[in-house]
N, C-alpha and C. Protein backbone atom coordinates (compact mmCIF):
# COMPACT_ATOMS: atom_id res chain seq x y z
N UNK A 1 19.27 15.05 27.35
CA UNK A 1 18.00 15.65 27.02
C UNK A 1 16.93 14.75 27.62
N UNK A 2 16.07 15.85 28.12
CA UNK A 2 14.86 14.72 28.82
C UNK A 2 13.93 14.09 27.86
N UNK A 3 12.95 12.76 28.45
CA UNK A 3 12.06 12.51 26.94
C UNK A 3 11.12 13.27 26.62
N UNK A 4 10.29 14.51 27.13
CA UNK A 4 9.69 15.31 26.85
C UNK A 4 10.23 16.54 25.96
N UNK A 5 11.58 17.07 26.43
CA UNK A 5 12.26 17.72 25.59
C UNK A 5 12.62 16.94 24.08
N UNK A 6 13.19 15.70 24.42
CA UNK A 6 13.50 14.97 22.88
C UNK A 6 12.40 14.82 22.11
N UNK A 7 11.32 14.74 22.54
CA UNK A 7 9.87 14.44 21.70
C UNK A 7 9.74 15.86 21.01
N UNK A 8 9.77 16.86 22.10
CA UNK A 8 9.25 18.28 21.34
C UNK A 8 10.16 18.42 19.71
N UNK A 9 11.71 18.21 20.42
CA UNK A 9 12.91 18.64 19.15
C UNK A 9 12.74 17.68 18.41
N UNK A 10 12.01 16.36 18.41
CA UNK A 10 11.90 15.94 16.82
C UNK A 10 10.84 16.32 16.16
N UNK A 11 9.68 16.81 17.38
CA UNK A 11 8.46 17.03 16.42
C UNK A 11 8.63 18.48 15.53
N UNK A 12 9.88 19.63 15.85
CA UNK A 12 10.13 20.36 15.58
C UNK A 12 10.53 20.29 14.13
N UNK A 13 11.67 19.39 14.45
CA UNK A 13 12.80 18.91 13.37
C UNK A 13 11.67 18.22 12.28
N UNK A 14 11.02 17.74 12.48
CA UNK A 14 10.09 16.69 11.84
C UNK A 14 9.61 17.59 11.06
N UNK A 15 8.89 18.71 11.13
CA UNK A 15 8.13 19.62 10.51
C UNK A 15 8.94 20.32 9.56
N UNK A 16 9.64 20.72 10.65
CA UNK A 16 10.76 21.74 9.64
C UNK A 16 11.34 20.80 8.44
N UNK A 17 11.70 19.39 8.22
CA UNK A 17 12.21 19.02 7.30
C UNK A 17 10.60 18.63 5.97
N UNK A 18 10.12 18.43 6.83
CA UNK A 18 8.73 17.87 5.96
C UNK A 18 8.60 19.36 5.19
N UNK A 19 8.00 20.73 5.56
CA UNK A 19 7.96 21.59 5.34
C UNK A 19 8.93 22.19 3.74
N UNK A 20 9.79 21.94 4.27
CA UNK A 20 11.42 21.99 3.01
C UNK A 20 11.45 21.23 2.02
N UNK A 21 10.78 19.60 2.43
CA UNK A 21 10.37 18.76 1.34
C UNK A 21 9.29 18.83 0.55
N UNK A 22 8.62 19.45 1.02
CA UNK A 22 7.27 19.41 0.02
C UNK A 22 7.74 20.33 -1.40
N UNK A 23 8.42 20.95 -1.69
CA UNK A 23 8.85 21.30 -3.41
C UNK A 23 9.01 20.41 -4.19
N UNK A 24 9.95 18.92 -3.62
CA UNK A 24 10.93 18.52 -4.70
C UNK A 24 9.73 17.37 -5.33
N UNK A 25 9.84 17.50 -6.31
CA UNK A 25 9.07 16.58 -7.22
C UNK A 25 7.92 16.66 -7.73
N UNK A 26 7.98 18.34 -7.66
CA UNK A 26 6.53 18.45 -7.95
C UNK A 26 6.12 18.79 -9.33
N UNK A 27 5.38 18.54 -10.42
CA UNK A 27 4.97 18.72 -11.27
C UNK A 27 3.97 19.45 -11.91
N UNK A 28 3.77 20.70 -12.27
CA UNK A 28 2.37 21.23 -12.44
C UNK A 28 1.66 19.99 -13.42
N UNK A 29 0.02 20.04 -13.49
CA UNK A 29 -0.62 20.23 -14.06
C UNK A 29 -0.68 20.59 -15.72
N UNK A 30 -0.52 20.04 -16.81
CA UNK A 30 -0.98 20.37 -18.19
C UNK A 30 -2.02 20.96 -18.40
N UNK A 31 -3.03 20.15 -18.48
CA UNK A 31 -4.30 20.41 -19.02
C UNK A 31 -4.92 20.51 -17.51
N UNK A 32 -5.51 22.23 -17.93
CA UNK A 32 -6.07 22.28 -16.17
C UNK A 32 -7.56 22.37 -16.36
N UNK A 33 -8.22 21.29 -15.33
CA UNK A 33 -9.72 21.56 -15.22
C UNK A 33 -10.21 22.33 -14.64
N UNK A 34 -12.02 21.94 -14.77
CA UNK A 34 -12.81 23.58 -14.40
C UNK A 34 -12.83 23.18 -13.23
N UNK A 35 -12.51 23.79 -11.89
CA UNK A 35 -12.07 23.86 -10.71
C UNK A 35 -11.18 23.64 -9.89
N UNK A 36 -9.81 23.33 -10.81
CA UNK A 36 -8.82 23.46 -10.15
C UNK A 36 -8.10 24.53 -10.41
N UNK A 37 -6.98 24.36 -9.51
CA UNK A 37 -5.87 25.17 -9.54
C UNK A 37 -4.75 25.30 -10.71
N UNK A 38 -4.36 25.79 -11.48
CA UNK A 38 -3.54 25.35 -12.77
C UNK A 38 -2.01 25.71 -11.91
N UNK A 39 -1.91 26.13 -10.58
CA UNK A 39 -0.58 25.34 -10.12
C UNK A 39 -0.69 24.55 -9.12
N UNK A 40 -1.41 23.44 -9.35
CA UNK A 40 -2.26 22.28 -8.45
C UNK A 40 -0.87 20.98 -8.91
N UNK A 41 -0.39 20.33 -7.94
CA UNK A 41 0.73 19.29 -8.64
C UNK A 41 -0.07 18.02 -9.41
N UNK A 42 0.67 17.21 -10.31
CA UNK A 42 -0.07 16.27 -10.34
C UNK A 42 -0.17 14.99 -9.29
N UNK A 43 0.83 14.49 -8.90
CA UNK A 43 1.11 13.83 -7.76
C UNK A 43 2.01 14.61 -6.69
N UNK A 44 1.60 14.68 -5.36
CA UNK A 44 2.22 15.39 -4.42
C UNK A 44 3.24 14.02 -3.87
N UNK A 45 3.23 12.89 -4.02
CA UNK A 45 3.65 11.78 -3.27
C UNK A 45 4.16 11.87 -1.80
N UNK A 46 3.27 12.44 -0.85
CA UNK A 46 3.12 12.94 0.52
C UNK A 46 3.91 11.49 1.23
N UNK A 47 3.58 10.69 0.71
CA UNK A 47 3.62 9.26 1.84
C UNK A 47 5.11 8.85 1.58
N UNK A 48 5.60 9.17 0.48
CA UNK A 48 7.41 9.00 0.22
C UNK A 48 8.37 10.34 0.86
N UNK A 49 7.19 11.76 0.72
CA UNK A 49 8.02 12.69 1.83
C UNK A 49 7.94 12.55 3.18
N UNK A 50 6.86 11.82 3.61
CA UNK A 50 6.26 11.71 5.30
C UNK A 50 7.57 10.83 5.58
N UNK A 51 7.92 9.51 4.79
CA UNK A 51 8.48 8.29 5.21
C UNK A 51 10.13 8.82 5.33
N UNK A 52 10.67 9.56 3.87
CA UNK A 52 11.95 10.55 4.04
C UNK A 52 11.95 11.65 5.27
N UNK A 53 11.15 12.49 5.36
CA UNK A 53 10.98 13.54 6.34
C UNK A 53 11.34 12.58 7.79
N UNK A 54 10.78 11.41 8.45
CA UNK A 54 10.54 10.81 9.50
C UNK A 54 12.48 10.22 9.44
N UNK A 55 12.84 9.39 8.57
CA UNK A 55 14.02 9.08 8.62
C UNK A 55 15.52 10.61 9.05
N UNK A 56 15.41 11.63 8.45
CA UNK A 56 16.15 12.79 8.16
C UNK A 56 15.80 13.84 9.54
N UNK A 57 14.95 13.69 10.18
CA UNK A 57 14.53 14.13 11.09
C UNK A 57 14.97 13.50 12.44
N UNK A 58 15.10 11.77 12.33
CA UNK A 58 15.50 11.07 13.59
C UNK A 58 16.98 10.99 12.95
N UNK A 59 17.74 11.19 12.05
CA UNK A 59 18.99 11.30 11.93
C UNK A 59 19.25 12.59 12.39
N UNK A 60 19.20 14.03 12.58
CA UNK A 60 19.49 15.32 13.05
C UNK A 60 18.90 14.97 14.34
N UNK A 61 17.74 14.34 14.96
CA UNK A 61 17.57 14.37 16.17
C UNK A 61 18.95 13.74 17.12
N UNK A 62 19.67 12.90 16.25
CA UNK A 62 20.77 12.32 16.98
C UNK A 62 21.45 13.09 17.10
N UNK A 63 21.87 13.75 16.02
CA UNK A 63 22.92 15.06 16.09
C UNK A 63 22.97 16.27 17.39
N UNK A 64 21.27 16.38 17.37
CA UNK A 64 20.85 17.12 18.41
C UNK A 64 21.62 16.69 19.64
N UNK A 65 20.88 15.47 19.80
CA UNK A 65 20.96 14.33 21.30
C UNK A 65 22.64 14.64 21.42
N UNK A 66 23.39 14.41 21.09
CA UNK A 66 24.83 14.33 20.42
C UNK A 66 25.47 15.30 21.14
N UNK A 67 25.06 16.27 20.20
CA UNK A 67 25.36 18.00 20.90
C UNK A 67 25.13 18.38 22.03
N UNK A 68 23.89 17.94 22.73
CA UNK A 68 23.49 18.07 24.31
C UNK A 68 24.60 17.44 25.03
N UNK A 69 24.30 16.24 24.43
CA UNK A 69 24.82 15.02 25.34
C UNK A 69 26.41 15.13 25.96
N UNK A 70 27.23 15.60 24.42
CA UNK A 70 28.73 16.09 25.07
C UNK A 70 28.56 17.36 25.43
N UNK A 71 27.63 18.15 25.76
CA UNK A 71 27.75 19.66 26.58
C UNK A 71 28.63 20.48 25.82
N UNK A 72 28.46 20.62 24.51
CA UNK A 72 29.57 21.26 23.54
C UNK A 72 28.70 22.80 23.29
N UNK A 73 27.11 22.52 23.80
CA UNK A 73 26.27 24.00 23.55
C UNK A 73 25.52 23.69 24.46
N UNK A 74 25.57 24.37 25.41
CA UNK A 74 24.79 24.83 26.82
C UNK A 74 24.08 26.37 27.21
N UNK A 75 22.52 26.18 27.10
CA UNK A 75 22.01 27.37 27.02
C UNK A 75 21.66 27.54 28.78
N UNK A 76 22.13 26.61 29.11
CA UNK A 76 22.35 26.94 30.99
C UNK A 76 23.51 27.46 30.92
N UNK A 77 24.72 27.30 30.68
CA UNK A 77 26.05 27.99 30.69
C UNK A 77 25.79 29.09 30.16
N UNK A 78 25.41 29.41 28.81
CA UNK A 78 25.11 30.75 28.56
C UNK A 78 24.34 31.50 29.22
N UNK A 79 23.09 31.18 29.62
CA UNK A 79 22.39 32.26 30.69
C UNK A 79 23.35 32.87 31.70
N UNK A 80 23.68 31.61 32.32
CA UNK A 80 25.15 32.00 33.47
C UNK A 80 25.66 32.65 33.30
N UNK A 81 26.39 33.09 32.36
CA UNK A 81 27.33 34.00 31.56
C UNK A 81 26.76 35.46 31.43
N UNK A 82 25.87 35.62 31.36
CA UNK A 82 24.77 37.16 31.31
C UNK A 82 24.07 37.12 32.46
């Protein structure tokens, strides 16, 4: 994989896992004030999903790299093929 291609597929991967993480741990709100949201979380802890998301993302990016790398899925072979 080239480094322009590998940059795109983690920034992909990156999102997509960040995206999936943002549910877990979230807590509504009790007592809701006058201008919020009453399904507003109380702590989102963004900076412990950014830091997980970044780790889980360059672990599947290997997987990716991996998969290219031994030519086990080739979307040049498949075009070929049609």
């Amino acid at each position: 994989m080239g480094t322009v291609s590998g940059i795109v597929v983690y920034i992909l991967l990156w999102w997509w896992v960040f995206f999936m993480s943002l549910p877990f741990g979230v807590k509504r709100t009790e007592v809701v004030e006058d201008g919020h949201d009453a399904a507003a979380p109380q702590k989102t802890h963004l900076w412990k999903k950014a830091a997980a998301t970044t780790v889980i993302a360059f672990i599947l990016w290997l997987g990716v790299d991996a998969l290219i790398a031994a030519d086990i899925f080739s979307f040049r072979r498949m075009a070929e093929d049609y």
